[in-house]
C-alpha atoms as a PDB file:
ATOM      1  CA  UNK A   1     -34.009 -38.454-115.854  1.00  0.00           C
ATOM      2  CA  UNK A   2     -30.073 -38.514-115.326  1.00  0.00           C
ATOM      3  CA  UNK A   3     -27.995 -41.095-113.825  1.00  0.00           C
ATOM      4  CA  UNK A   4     -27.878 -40.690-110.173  1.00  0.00           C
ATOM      5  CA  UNK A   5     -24.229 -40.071-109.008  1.00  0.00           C
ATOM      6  CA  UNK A   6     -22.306 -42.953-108.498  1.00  0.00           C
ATOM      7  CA  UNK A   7     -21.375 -43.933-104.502  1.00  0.00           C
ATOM      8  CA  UNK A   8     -17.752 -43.034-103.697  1.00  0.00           C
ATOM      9  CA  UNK A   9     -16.316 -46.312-103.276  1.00  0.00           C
ATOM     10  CA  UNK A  10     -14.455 -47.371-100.140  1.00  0.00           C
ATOM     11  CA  UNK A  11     -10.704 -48.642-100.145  1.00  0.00           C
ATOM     12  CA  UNK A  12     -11.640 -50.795 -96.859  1.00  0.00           C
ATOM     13  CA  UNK A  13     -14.902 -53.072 -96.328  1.00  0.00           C
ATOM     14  CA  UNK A  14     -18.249 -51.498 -94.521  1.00  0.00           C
ATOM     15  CA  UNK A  15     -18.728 -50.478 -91.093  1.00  0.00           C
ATOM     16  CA  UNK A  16     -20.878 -53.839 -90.580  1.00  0.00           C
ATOM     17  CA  UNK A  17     -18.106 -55.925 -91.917  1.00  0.00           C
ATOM     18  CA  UNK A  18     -15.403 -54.249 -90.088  1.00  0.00           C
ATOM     19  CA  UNK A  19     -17.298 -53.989 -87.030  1.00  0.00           C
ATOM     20  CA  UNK A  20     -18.011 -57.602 -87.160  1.00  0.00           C
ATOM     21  CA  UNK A  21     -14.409 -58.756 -87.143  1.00  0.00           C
ATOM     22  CA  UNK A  22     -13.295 -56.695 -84.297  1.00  0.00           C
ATOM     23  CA  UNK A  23     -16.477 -58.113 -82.105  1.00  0.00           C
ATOM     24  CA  UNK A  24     -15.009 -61.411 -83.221  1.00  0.00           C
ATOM     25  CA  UNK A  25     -10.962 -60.405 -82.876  1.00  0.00           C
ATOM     26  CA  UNK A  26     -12.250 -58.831 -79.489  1.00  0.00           C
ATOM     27  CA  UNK A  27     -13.843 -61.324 -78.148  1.00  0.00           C
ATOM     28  CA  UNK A  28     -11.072 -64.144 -79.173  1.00  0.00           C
ATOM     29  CA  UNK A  29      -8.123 -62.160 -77.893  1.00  0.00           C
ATOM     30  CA  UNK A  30      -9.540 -61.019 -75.222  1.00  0.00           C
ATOM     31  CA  UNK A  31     -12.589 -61.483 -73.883  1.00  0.00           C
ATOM     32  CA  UNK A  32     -12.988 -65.490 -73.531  1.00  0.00           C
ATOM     33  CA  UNK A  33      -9.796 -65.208 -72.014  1.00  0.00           C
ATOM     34  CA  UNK A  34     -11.113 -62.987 -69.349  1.00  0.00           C
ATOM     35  CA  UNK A  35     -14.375 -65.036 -69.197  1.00  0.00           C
ATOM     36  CA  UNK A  36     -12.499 -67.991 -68.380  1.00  0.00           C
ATOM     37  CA  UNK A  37     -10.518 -66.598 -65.257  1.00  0.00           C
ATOM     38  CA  UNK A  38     -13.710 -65.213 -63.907  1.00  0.00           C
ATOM     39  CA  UNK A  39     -15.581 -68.899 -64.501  1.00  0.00           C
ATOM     40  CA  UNK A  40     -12.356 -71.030 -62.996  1.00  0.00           C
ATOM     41  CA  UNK A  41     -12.674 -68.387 -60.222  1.00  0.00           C
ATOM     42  CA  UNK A  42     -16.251 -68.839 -59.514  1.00  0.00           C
ATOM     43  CA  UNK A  43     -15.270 -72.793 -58.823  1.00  0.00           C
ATOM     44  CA  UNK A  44     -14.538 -71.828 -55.108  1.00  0.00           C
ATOM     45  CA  UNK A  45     -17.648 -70.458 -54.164  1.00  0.00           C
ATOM     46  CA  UNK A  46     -18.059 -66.819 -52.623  1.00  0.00           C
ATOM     47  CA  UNK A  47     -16.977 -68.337 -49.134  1.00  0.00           C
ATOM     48  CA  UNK A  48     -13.540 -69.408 -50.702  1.00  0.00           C
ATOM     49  CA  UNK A  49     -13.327 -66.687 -53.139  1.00  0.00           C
ATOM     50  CA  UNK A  50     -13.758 -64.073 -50.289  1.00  0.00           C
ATOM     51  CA  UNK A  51     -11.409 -65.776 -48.194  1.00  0.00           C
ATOM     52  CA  UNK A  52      -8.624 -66.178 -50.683  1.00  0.00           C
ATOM     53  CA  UNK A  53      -8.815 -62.588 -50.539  1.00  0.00           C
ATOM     54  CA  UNK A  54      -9.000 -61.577 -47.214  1.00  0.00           C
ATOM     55  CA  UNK A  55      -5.896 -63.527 -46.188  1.00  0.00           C
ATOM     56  CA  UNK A  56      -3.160 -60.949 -44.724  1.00  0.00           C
ATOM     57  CA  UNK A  57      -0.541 -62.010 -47.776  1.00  0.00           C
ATOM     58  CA  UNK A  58      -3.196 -60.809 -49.853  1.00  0.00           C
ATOM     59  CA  UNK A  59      -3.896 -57.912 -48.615  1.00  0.00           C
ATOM     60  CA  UNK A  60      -0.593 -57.041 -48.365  1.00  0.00           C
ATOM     61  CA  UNK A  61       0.700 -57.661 -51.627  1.00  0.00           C
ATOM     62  CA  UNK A  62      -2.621 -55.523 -53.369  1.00  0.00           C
ATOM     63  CA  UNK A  63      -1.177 -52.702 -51.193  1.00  0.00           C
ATOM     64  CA  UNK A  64       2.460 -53.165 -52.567  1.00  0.00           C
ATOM     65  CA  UNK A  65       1.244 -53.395 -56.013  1.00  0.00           C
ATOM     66  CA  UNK A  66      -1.188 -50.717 -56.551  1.00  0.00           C
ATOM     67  CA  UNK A  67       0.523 -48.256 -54.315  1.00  0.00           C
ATOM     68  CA  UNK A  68       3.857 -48.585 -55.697  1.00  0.00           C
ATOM     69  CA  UNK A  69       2.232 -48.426 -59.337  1.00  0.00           C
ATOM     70  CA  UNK A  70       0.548 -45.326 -58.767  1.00  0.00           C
ATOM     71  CA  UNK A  71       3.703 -44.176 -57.197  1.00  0.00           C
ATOM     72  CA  UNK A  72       6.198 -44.951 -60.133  1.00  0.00           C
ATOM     73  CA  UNK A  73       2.789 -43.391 -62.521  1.00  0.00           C
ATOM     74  CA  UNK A  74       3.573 -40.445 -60.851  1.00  0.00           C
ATOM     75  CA  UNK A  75       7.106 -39.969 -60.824  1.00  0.00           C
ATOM     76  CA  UNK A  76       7.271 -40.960 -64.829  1.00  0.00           C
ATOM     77  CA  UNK A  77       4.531 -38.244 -64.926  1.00  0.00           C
ATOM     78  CA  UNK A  78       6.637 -36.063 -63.835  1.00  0.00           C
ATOM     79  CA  UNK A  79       9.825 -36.697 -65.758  1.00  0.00           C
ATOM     80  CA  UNK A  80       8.337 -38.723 -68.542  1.00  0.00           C
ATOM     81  CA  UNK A  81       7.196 -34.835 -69.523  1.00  0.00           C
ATOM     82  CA  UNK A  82      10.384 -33.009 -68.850  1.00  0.00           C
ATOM     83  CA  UNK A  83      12.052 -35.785 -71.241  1.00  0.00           C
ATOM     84  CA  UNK A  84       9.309 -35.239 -73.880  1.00  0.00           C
ATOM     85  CA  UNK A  85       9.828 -31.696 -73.593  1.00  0.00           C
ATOM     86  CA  UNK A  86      13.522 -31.810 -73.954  1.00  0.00           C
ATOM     87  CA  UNK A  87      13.605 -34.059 -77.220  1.00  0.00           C
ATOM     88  CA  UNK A  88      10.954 -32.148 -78.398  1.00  0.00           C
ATOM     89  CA  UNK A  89      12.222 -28.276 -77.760  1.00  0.00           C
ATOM     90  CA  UNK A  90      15.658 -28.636 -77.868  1.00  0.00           C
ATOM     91  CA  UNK A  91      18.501 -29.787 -80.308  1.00  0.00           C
ATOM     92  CA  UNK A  92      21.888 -31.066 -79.038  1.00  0.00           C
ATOM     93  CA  UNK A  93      24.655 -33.746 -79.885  1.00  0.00           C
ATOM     94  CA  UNK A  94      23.135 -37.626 -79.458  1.00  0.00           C
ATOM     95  CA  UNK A  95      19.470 -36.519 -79.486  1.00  0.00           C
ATOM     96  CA  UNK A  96      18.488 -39.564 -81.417  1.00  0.00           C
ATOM     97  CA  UNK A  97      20.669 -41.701 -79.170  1.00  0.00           C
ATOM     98  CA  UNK A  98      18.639 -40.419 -76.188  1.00  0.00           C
ATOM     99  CA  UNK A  99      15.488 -40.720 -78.390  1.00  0.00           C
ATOM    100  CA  UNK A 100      16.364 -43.930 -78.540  1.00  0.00           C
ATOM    101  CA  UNK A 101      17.363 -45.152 -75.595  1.00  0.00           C
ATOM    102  CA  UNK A 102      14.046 -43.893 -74.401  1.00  0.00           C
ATOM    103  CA  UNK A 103      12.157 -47.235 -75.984  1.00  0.00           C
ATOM    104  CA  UNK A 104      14.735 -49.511 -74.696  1.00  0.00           C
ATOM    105  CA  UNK A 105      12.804 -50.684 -71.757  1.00  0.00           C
ATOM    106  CA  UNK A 106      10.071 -51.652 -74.762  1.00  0.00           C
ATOM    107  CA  UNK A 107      13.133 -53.913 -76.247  1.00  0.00           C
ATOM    108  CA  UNK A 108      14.803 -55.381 -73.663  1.00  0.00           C
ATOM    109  CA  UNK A 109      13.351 -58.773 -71.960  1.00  0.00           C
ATOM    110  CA  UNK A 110      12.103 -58.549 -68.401  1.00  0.00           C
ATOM    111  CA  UNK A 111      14.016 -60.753 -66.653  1.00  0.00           C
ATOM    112  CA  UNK A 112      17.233 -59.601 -67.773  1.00  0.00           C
ATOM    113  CA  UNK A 113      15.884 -55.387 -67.279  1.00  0.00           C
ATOM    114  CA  UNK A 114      15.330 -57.320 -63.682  1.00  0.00           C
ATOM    115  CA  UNK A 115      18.620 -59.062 -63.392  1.00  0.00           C
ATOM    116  CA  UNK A 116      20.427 -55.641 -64.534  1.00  0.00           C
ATOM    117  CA  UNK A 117      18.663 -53.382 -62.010  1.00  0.00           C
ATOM    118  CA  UNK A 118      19.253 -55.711 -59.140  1.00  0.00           C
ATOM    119  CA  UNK A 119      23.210 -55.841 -60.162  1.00  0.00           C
ATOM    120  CA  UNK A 120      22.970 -52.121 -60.010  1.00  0.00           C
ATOM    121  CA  UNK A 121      21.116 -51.065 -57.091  1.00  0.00           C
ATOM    122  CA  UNK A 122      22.288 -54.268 -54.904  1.00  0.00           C
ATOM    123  CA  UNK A 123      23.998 -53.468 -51.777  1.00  0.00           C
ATOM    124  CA  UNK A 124      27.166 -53.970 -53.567  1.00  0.00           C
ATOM    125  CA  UNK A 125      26.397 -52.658 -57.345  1.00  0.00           C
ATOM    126  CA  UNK A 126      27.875 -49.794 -58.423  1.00  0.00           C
ATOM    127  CA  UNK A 127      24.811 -47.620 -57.644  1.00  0.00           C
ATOM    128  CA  UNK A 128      23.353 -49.260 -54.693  1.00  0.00           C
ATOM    129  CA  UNK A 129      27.324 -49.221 -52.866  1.00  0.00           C
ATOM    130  CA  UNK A 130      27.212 -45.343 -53.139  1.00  0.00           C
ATOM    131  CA  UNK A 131      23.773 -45.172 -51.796  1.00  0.00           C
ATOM    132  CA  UNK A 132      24.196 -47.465 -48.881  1.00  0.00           C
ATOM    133  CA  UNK A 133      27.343 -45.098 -48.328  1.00  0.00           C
ATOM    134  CA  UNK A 134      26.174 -41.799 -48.521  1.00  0.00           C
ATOM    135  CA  UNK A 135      22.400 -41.977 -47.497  1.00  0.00           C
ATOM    136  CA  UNK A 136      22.785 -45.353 -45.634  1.00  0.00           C
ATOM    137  CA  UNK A 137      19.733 -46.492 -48.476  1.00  0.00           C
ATOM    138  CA  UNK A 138      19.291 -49.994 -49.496  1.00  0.00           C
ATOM    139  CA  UNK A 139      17.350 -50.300 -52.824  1.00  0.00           C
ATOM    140  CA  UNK A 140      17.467 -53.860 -53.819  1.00  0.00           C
ATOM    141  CA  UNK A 141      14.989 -56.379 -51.831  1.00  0.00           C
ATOM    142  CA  UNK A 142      13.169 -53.638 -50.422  1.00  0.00           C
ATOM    143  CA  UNK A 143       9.730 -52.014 -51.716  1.00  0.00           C
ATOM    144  CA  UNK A 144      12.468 -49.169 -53.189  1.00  0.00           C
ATOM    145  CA  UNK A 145      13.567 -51.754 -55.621  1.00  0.00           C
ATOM    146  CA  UNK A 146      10.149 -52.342 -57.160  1.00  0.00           C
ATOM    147  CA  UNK A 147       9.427 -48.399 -57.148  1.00  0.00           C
ATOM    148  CA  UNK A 148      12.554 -48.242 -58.851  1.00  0.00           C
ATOM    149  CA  UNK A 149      11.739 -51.127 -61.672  1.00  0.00           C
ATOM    150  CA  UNK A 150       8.295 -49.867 -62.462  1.00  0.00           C
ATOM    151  CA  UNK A 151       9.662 -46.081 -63.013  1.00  0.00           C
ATOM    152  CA  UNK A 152      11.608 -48.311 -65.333  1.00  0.00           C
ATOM    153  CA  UNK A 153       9.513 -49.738 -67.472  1.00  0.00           C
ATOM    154  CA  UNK A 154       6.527 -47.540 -67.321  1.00  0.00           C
ATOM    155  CA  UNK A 155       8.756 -44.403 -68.594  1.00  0.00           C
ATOM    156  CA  UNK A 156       8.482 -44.581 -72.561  1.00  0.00           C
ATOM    157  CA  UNK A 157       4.773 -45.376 -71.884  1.00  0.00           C
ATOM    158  CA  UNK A 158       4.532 -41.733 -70.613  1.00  0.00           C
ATOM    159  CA  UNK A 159       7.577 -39.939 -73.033  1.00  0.00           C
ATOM    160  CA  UNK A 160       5.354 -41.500 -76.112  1.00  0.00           C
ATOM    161  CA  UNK A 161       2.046 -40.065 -75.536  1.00  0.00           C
ATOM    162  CA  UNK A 162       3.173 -36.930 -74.710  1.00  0.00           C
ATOM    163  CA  UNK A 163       5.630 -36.277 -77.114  1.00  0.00           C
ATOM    164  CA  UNK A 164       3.506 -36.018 -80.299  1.00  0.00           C
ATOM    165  CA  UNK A 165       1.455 -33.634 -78.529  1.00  0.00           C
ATOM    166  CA  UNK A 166       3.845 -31.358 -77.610  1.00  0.00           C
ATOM    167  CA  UNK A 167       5.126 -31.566 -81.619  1.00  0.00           C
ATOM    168  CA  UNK A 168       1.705 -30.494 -81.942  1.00  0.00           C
ATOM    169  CA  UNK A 169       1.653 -27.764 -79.684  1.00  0.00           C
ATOM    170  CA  UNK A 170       3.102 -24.991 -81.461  1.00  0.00           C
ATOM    171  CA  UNK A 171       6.058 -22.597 -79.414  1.00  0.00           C
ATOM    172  CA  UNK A 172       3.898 -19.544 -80.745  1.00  0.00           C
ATOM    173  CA  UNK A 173       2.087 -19.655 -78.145  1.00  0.00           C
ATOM    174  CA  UNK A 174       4.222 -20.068 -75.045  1.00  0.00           C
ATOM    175  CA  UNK A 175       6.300 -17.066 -77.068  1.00  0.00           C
ATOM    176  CA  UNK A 176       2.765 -14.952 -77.192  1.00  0.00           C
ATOM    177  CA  UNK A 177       2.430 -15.771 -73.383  1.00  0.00           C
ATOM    178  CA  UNK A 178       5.100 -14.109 -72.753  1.00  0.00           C
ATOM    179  CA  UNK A 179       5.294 -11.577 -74.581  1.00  0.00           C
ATOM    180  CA  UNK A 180       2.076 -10.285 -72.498  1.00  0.00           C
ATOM    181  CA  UNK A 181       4.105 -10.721 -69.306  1.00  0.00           C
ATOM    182  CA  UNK A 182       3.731 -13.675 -68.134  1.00  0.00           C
ATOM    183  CA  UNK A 183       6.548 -15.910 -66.203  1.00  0.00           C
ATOM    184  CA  UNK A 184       7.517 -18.958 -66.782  1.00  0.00           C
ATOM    185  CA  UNK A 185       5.691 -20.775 -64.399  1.00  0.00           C
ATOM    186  CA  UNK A 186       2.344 -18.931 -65.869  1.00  0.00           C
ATOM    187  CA  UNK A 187       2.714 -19.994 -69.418  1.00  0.00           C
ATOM    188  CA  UNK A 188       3.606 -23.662 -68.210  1.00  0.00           C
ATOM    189  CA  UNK A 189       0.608 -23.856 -66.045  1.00  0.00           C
ATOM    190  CA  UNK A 190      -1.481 -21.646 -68.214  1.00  0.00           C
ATOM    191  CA  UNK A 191      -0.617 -22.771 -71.683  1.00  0.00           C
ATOM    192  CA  UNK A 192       1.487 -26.116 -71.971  1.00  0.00           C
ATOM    193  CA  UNK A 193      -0.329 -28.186 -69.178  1.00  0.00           C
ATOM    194  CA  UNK A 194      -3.580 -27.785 -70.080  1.00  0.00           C
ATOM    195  CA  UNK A 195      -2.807 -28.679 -73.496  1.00  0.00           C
ATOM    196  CA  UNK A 196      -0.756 -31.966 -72.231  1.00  0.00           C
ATOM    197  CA  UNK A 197      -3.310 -32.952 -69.407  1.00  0.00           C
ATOM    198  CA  UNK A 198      -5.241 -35.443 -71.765  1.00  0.00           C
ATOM    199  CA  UNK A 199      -1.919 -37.282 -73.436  1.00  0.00           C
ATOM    200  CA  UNK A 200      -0.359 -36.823 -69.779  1.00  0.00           C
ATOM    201  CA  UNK A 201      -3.076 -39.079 -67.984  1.00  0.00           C
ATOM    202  CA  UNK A 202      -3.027 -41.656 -70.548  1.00  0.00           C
ATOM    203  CA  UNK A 203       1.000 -41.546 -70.297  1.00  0.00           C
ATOM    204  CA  UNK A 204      -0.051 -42.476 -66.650  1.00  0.00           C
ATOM    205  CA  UNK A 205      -2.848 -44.612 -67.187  1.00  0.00           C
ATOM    206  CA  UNK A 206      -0.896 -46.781 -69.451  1.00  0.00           C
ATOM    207  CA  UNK A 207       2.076 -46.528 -66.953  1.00  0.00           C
ATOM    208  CA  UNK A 208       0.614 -47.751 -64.428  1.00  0.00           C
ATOM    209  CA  UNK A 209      -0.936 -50.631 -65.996  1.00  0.00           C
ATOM    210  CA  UNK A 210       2.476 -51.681 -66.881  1.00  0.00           C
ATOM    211  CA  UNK A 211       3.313 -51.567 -63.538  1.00  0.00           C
ATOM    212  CA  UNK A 212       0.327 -53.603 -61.754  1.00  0.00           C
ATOM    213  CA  UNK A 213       0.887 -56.271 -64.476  1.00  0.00           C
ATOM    214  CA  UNK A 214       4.690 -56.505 -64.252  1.00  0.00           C
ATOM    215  CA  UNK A 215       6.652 -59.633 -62.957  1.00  0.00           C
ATOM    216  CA  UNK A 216      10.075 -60.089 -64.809  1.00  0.00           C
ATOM    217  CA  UNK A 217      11.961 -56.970 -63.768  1.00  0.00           C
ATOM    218  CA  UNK A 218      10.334 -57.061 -60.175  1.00  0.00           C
ATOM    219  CA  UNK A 219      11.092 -60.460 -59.006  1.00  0.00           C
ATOM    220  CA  UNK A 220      14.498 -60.118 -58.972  1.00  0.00           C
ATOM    221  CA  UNK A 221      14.868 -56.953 -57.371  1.00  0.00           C
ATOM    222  CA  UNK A 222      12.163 -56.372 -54.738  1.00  0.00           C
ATOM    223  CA  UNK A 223      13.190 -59.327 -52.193  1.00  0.00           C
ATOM    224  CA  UNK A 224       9.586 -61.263 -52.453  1.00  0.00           C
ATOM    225  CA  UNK A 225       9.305 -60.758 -48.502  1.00  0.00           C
ATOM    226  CA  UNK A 226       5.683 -61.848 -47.496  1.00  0.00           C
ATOM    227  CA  UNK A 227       3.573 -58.798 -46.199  1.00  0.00           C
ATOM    228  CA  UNK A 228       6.559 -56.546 -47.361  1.00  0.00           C
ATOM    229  CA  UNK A 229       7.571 -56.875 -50.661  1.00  0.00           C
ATOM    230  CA  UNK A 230       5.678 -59.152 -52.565  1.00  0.00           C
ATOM    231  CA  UNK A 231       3.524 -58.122 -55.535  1.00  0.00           C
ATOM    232  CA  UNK A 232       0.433 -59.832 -56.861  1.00  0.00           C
ATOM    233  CA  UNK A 233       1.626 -61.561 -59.707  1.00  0.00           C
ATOM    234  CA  UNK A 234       3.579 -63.144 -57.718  1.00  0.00           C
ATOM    235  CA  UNK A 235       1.268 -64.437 -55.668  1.00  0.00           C
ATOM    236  CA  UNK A 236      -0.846 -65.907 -58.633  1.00  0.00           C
ATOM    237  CA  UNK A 237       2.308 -67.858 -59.731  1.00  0.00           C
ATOM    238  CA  UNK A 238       2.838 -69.225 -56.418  1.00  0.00           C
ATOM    239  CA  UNK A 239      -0.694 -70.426 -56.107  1.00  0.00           C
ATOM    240  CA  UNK A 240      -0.143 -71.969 -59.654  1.00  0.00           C
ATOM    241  CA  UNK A 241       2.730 -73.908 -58.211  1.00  0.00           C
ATOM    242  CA  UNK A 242       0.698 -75.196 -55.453  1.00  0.00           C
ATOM    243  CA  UNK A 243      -1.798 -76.353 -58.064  1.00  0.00           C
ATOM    244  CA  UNK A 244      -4.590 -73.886 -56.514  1.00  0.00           C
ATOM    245  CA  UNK A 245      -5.402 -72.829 -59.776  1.00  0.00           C
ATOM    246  CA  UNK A 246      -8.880 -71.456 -58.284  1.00  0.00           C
ATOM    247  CA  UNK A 247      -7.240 -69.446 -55.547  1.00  0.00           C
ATOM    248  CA  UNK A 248      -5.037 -68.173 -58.449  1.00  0.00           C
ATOM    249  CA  UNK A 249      -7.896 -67.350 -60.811  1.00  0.00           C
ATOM    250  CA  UNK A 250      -9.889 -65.165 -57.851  1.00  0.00           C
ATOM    251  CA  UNK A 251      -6.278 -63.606 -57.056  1.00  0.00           C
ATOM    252  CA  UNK A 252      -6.298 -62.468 -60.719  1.00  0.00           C
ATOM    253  CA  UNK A 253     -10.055 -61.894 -60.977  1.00  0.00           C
ATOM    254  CA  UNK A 254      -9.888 -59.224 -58.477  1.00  0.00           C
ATOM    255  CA  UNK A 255      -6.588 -57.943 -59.748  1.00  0.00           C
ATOM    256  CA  UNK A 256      -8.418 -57.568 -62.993  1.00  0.00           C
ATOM    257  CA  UNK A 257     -11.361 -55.983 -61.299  1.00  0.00           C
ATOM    258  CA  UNK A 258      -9.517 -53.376 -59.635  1.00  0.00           C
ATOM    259  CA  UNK A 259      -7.382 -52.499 -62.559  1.00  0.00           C
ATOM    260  CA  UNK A 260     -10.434 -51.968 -65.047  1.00  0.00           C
ATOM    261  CA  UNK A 261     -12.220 -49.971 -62.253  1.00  0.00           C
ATOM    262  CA  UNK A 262      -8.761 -47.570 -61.819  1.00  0.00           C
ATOM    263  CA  UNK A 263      -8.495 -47.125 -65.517  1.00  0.00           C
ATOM    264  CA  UNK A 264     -12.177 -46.423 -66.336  1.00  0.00           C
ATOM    265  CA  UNK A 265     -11.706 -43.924 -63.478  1.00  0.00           C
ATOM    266  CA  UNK A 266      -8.648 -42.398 -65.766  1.00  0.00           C
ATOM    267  CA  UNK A 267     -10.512 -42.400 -68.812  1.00  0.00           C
ATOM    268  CA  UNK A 268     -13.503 -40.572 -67.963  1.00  0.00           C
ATOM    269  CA  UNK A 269     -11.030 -37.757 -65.986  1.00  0.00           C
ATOM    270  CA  UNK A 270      -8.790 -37.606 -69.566  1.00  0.00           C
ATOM    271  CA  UNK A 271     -12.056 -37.559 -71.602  1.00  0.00           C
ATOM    272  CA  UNK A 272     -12.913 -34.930 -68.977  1.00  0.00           C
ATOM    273  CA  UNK A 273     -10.503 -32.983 -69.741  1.00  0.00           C
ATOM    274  CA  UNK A 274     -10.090 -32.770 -73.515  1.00  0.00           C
ATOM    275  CA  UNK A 275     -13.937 -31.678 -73.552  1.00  0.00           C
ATOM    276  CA  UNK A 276     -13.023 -29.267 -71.194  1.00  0.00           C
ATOM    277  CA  UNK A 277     -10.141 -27.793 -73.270  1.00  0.00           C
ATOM    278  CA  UNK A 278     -11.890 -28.296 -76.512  1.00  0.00           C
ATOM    279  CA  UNK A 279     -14.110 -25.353 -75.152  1.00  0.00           C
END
């Protein structure tokens, strides 16, 4: 009888070894973390819990949070794709300075992305002068300002996922599409976006994330008005100040709840969707 072949062997360790330290990395990291804030938030009872949320300052700063997220999602949707496309399609003179500045919202420290925007966009920065001039806008201290610092920070988050796709994607095809007549307009909405839905919704997904969860650039632009312009993790760090670290816990339990249920939402449509255009 011969030898029986020998098993290939593997460069990294088994599936039940590797499997078993990213349960344990997972779990470390991030889920006793998460475990915690849900157990310090049980402390108040369902009564206190459901009245920490229910207040009108609550309320009201969910609302400014999740709405203005989804809003700057959007917008970087939007552009965040039309800058991928350009670095992508095109050549021309300080590409890889533009390329670069791209990630510089990864790089540079909250508070002082915060500090710069409100010197920009305050009634008397540069930018914020000539709107208050022209359109008789004020940017800083309003809900405008934190529209405009989460379109900030959440652009490269879009820019990155889409941009190795459409390096993927090759120009064949939108030169095929046309060749059979179609406009421009066709072969975008017929050829490129389907292609870039998938990478496009987790641009936005992880956009908007950014954006729910951000506190350094916001607090120094959007004003911190009660009811009007104050976000959620703001509110969790006053309640820490006040030592209500169980009214800060539920504040952040439902923030977390909400924010899971959104991005599940967003996975299943992007998983959706590259099923669909796998077919």
């Amino acid at each position: 009888m011969g030898a029986s072949p020998a098993k290939p062997r593997r460069i990294i360790p088994g599936f039940g070894i590797t499997l078993g330290f990213t349960l344990a990395y997972l779990g470390l990291i991030v889920l006793i973390p998460l475990a915690a804030l849900i157990l310090k938030s049980s402390g108040i009872g369902l009564s206190g819990f459901w009245s920490t949320l229910s207040s009108p300052r609550v309320l009201a700063a969910f609302r400014v949070s999740f709405g203005i997220a989804l809003a700057a999602a959007a917008i970087n949707a939007v552009f965040g794709m039309l800058v991928a496309w350009v670095l992508v399609r095109y050549r021309f003179p300080g590409k890889g300075l533009v390329d670069a500045l791209v990630d510089l919202p990864f790089a540079l420290p909250t508070a002082v992305a915060g500090i710069a925007l409100t010197a920009l966009y305050a009634p008397n920065g540069w930018i914020g002068s000539l709107l208050m001039q022209w359109f008789g806008l004020k940017v800083a201290f309003t809900p405008l300002g934190i529209l405009v610092a989460m379109t900030f920070i959440g652009l490269p988050f879009v820019v990155r996922t889409v941009q190795p796709v459409l390096q993927e994607l090759p120009p064949e095809e939108e030169e095929a599409s046309a060749c059979l007549g179609a406009s421009r307009a066709q072969t975008i909405g017929r050829v490129v976006l389907p292609a870039l839905l998938p990478a496009l919704v987790t641009g936005f997904a992880l956009a908007f994330a950014r954006g729910v969860g951000e506190y350094g650039s916001i607090i120094f632009i959007a004003g911190n008005m009660p009811g009007v312009s104050e976000i959620v993790p703001l509110i969790i760090v006053t309640k820490l100040e006040q030592y209500d670290y169980a009214g800060a816990a539920a504040v952040g339990t439902m923030m977390l709840a909400v924010s899971f249920i959104l991005l599940l939402v967003l996975n299943a449509l992007q998983h959706w969707m590259r099923v669909r255009h796998a077919r």
